[in-house]
Protein backbone atom coordinates (compact mmCIF):
# COMPACT_ATOMS: atom_id res chain seq x y z
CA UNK A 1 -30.38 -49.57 -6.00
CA UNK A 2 -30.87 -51.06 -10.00
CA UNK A 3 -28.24 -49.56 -12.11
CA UNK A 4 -27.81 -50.29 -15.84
CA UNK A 5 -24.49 -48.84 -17.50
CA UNK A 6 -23.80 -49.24 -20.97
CA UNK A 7 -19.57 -48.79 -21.67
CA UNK A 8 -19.19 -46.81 -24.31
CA UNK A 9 -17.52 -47.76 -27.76
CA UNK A 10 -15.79 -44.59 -28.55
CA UNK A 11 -15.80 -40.58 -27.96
CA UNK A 12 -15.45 -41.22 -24.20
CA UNK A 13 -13.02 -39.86 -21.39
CA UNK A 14 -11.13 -42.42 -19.05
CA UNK A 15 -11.93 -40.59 -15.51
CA UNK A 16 -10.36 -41.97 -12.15
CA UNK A 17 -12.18 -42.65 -8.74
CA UNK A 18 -10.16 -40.27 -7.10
CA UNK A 19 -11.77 -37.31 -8.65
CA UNK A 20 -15.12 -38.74 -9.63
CA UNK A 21 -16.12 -39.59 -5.80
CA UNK A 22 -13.65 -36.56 -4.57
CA UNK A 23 -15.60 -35.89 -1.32
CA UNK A 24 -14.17 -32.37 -1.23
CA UNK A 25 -14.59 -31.51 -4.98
CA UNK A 26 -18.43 -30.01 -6.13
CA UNK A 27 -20.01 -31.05 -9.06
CA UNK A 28 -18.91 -28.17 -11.09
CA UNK A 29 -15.52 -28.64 -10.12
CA UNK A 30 -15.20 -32.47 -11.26
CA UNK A 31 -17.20 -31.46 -14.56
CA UNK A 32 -14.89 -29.17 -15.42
CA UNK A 33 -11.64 -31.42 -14.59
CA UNK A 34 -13.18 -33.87 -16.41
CA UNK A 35 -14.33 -31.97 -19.42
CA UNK A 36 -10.68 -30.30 -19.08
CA UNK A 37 -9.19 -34.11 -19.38
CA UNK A 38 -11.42 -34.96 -22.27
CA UNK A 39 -10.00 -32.50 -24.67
CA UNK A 40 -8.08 -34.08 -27.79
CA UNK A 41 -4.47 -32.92 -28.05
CA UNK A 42 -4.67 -31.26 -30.82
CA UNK A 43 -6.93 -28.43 -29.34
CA UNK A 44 -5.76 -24.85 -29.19
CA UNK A 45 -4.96 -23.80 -25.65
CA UNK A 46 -7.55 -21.66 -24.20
CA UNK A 47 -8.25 -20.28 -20.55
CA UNK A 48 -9.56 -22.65 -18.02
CA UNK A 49 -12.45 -19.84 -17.74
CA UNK A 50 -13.39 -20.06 -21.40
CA UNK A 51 -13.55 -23.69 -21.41
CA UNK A 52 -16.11 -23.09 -18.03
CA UNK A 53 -18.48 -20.87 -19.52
CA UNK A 54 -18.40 -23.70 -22.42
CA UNK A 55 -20.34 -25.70 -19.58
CA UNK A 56 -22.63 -22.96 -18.37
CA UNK A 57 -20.03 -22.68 -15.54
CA UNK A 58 -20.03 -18.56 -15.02
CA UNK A 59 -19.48 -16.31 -12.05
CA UNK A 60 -19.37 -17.33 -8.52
CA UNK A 61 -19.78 -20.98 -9.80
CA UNK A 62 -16.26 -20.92 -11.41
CA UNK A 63 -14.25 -18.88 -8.72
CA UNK A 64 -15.44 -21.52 -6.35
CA UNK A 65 -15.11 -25.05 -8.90
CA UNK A 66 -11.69 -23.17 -9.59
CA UNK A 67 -10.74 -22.34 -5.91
CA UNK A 68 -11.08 -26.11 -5.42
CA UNK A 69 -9.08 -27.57 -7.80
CA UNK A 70 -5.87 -25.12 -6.88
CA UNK A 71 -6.64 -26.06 -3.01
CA UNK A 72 -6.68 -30.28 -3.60
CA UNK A 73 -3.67 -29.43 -6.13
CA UNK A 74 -5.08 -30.06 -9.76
CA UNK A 75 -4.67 -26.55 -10.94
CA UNK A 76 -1.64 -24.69 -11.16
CA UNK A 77 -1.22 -21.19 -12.33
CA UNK A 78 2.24 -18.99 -12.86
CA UNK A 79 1.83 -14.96 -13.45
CA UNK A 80 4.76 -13.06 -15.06
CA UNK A 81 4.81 -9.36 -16.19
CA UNK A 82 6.08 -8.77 -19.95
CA UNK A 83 8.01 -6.26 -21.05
CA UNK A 84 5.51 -3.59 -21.72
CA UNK A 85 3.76 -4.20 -18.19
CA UNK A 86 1.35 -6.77 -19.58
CA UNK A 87 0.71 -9.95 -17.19
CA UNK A 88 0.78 -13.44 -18.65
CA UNK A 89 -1.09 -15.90 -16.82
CA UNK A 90 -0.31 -19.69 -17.18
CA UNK A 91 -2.23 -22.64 -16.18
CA UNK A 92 -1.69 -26.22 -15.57
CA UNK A 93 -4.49 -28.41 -14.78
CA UNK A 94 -3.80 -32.51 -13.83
CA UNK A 95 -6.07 -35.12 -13.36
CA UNK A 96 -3.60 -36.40 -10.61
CA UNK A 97 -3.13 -33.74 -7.39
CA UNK A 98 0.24 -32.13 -7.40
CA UNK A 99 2.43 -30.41 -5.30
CA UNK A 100 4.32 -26.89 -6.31
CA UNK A 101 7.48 -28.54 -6.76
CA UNK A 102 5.84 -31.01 -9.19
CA UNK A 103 3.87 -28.77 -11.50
CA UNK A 104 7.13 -26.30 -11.67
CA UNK A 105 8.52 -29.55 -13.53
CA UNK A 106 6.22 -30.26 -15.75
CA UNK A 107 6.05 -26.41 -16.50
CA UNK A 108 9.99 -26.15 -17.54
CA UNK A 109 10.99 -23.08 -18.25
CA UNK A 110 8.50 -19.91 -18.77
CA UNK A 111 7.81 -18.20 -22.07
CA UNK A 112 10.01 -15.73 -23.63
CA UNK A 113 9.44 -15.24 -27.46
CA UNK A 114 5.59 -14.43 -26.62
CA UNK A 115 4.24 -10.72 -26.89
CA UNK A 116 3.53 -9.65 -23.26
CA UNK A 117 -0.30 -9.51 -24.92
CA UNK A 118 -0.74 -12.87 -25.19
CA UNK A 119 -1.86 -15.24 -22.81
CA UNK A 120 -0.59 -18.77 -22.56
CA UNK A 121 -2.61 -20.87 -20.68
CA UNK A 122 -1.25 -24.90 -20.39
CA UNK A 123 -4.80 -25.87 -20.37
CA UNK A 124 -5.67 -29.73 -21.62
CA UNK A 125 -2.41 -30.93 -22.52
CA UNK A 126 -2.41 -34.03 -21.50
CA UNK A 127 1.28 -35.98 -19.83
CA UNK A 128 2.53 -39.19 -19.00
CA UNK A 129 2.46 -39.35 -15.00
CA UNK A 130 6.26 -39.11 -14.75
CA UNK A 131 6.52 -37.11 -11.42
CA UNK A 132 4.62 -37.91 -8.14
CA UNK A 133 4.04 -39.97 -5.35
CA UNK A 134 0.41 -39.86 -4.68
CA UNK A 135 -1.20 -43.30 -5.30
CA UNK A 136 -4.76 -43.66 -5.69
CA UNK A 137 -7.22 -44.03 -2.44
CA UNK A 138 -8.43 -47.24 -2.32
CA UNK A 139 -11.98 -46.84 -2.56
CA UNK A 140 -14.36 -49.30 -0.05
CA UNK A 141 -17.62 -47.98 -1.45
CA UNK A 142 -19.17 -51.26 -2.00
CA UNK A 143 -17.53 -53.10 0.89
CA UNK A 144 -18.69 -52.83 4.64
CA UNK A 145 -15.35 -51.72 6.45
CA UNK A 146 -14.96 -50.69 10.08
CA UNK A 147 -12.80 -47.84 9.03
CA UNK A 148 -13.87 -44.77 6.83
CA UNK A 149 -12.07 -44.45 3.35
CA UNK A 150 -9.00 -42.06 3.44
CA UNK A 151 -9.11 -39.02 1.82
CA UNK A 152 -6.57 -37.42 -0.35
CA UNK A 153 -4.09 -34.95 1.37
CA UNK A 154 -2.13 -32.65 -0.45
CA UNK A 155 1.80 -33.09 -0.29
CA UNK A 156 2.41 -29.99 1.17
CA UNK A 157 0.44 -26.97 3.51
CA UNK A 158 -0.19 -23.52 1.75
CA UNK A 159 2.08 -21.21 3.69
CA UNK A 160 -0.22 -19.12 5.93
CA UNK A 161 -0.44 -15.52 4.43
CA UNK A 162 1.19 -12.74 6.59
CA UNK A 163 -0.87 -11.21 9.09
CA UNK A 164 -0.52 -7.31 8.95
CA UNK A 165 0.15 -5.39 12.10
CA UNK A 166 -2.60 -3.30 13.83
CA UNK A 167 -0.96 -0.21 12.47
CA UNK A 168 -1.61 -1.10 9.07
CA UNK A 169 -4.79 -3.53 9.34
CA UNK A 170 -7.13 -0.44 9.13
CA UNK A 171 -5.80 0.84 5.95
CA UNK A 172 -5.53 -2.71 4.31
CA UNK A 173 -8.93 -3.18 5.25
CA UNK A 174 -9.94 0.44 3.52
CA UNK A 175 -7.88 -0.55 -0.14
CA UNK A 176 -9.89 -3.68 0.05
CA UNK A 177 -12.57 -2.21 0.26
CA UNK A 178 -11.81 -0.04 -2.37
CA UNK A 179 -10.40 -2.61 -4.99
CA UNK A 180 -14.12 -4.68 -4.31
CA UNK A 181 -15.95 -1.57 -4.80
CA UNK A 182 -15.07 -1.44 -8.49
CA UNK A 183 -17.04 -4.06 -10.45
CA UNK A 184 -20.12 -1.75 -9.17
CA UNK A 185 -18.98 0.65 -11.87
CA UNK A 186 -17.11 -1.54 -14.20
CA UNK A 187 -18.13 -5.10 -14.48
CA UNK A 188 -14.67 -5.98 -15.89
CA UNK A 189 -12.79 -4.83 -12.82
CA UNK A 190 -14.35 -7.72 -11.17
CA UNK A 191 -11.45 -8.96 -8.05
CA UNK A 192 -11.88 -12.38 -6.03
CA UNK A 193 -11.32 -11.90 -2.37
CA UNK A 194 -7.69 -13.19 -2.42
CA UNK A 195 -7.13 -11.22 -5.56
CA UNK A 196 -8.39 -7.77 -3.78
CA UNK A 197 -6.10 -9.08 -0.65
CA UNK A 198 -3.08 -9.39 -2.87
CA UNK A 199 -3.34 -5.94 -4.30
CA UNK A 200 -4.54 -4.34 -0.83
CA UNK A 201 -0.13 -3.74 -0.23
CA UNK A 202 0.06 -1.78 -3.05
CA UNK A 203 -3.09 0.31 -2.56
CA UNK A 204 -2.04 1.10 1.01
CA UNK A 205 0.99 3.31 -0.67
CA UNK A 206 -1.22 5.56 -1.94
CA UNK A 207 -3.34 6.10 1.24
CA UNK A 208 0.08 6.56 3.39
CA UNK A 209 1.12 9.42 0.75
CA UNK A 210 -1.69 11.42 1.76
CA UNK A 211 -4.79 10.19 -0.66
CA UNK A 212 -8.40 9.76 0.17
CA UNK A 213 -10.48 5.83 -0.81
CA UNK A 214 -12.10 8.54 -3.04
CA UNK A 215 -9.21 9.51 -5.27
CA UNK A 216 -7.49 5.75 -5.16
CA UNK A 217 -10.66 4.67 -7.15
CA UNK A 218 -10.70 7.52 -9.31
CA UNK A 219 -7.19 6.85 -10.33
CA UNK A 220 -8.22 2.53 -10.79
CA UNK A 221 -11.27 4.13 -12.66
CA UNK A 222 -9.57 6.84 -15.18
CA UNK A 223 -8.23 6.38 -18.70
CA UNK A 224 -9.98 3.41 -19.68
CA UNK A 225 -7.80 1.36 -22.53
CA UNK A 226 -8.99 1.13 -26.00
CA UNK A 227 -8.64 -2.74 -26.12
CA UNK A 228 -10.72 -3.37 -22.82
CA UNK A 229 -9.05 -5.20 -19.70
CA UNK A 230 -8.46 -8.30 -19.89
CA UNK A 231 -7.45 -9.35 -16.88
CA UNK A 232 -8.30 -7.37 -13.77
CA UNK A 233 -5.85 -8.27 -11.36
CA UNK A 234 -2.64 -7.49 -13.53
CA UNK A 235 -4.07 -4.40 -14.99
CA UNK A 236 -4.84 -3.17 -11.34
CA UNK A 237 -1.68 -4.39 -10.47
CA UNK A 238 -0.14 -2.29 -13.70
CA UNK A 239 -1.51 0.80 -12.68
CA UNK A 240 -1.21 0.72 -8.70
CA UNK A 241 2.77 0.36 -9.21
CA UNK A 242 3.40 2.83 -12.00
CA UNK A 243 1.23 5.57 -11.28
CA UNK A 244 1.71 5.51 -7.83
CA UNK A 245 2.26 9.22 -7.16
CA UNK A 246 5.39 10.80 -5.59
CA UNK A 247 5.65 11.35 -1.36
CA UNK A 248 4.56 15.00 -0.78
CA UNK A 249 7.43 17.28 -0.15
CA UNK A 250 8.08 18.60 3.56
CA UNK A 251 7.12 21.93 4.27
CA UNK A 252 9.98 24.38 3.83
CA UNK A 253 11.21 25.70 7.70
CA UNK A 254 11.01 29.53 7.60
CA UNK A 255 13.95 31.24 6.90
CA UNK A 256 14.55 33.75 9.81
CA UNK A 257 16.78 36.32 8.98
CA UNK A 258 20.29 36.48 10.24
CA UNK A 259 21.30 39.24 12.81
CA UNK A 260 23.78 41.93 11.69
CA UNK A 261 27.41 42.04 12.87
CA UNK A 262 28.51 44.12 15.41
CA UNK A 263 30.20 47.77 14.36
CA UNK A 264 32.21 49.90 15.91
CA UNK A 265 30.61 53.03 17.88
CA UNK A 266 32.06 56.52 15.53
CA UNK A 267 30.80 59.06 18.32
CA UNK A 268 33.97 59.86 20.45
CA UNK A 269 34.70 58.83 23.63
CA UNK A 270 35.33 55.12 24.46
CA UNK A 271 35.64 52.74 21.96
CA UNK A 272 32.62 50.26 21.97
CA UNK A 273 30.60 48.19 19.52
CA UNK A 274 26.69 47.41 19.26
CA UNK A 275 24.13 45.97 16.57
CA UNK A 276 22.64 48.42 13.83
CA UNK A 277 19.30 48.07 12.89
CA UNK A 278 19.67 49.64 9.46
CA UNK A 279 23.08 51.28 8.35
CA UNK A 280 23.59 53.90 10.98
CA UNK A 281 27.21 54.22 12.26
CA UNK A 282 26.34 55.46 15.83
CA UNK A 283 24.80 53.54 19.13
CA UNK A 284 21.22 54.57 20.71
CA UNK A 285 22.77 56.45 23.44
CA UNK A 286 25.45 57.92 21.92
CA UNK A 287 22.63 59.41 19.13
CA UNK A 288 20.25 60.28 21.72
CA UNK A 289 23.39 62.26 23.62
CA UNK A 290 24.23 63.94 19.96
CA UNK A 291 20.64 65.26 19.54
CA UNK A 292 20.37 66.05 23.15
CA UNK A 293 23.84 68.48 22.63
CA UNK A 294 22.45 69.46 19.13
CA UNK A 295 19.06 70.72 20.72
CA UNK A 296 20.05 72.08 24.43
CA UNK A 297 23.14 73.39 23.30
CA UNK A 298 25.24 71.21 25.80
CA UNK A 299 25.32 67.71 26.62
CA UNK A 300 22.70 65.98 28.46
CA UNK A 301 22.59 65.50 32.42
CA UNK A 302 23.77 61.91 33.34
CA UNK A 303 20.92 60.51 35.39
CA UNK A 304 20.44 59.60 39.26
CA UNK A 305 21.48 55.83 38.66
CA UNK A 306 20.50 55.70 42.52
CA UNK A 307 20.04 51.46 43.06
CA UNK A 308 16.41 51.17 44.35
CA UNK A 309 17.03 50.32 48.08
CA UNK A 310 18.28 53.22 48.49
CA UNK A 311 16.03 55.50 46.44
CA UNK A 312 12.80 54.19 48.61
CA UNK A 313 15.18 54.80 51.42
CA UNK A 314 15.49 58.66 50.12
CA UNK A 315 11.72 59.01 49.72
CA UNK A 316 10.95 57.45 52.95
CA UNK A 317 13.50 60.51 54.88
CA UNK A 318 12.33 63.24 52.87
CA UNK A 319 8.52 62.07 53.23
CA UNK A 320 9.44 61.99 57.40
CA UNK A 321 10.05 65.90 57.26
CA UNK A 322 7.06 68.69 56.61
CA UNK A 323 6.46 69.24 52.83
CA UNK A 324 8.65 66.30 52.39
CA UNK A 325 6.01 64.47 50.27
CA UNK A 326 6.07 66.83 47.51
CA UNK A 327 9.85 67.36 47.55
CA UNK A 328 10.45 63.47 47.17
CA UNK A 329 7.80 63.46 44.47
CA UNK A 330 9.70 65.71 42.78
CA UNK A 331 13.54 64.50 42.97
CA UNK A 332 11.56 60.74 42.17
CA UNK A 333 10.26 62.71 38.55
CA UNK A 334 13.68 63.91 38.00
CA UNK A 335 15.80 60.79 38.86
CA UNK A 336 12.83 59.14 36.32
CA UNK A 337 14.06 61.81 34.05
């Protein structure tokens, strides 16, 4: 291989092995690091994707340049909600990988004279390396070695994201769905996977209070703001938690109406008590023995109160004897009576 390279004078960008011959990093992704790097310090701060569409870097491209560069450590970003609901995002992109701990130093402390409109990206500001332990992979490109070159390992794992339970996977898996559905009707309310993964808890508490995947995207899709959206994960976010509606209200038990209090009999004879039915002041029987007296004249006959053995025992005598049958029928009717 011929090579001819020419160093140039000025208007150049100093750019280290380690992420020039990155064997994990794309192209995009190192262009963008390195354009990022480049930048003079003088230069407004601006979102990392602005500065990618710059470069023709749009879409798909980015999320996965970007996805990158947070996974080997050389972008950082914070989200905080404002006062009026509003998320901020900030960024911090190094030419050198760090781990959490170090880019929460070099961050200090967050923001808190901005308006919650505002975004604040840490984008191309360039720092002395004064946190870190990585040092540089040697690189044995142009030497014949029996061992392959190392690779650069980030400091620390990414804590594996919870795994839901099987109760809830099926709903998770429906507000997913939902929250990806919605850049087919508004291209701003474009989610990443993770994004849409993040949001999927807060979606499921509007499916567990009762509401159809059709009415949780009518809600995401209502009221659209004057201004536009300008990010669509923290104005999903926004609206999931405060117009998440209220848990329907248990049905009423009937109300069964309460049984009247025992009275006291008035018809003479024995004192007793029993239940009225509306407001009269006498029992069944002792009514039925007033009306009986009223309409005969004199009281009514107590009844045969024979027990059954030995009624059937009667009927069986009297049906023994000639025109017995007839006779038993008879005394049967008026014991009925």
């Amino acid at each position: 291989m011929l090579r001819h390279a020419i160093a140039p004078s000025r208007r150049f960008t100093k750019a280290s092995h380690d992420v020039v011959r990155h064997p994990r990093l794309s192209s995009d992704a190192k262009i963008l690091l390195l354009y990022v790097q480049g930048l003079p310090e003088d230069t407004p701060c601006r979102p990392l994707s602005e500065l990618a569409r710059k470069l023709g870097i749009k879409g798909r491209a980015y999320q996965k340049a970007k996805e990158q560069l947070v996974a080997h450590g050389y972008v950082h970003e914070w989200r905080t909600q404002g006062g009026r609901g509003r998320w901020i995002t900030e960024q911090l992109v190094a030419n050198t990988p760090l781990t959490d701990e170090q880019a929460e130093h070099l961050r200090g402390a967050p923001p808190t004279t901005s308006p919650p409109s505002t975004q604040i990206p840490t984008v191309g500001e360039p720092a002395p390396r004064t946190v870190g332990d990585c040092k540089p992979v040697e690189d044995h490109s142009d030497k014949t070695t029996p061992h392959p070159p190392s690779e650069v390992r980030p400091a620390t794992d990414p804590e594996p994201e919870p795994t839901p339970g099987p109760a809830d996977s099926h709903q998770l898996a429906c507000a997913e769905r939902v929250l990806l559905s919605l850049r087919h009707t508004r291209r701003e309310l474009h989610l990443g996977v993770r994004e849409a993964r993040a949001l999927a808890v807060e979606a499921v508490k509007w499916l567990e209070r009762g509401l159809s995947e059709s009415d949780l995207r009518q809600a995401l899709l209502a009221e659209r703001p004057e201004d536009g959206v300008r990010s669509a994960f923290g104005f999903l976010r926004y609206r999931l938690v405060q117009k998440l509606p209220a848990d329907p209200d248990p049905l009423p038990l009937p109300q069964l109406p309460s049984p009247a209090a025992l009275v006291v009999c008035s018809s003479p004879g024995e004192e007793h008590v029993f239940r009225p039915l509306g407001e009269e002041t006498e029992c069944a029987p002792c009514r039925q023995a007033t009306a009986c007296a009223t309409f005969y004249g004199a009281p009514a006959p107590e009844p045969d109160r024979l027990p059954w053995r030995e009624r059937f025992a009667k009927i069986g005598v009297t049906q023994s004897s000639p025109g017995g049958q007839s006779r038993a029928r008879a005394q049967e009717l008026k014991a009925v009576r």
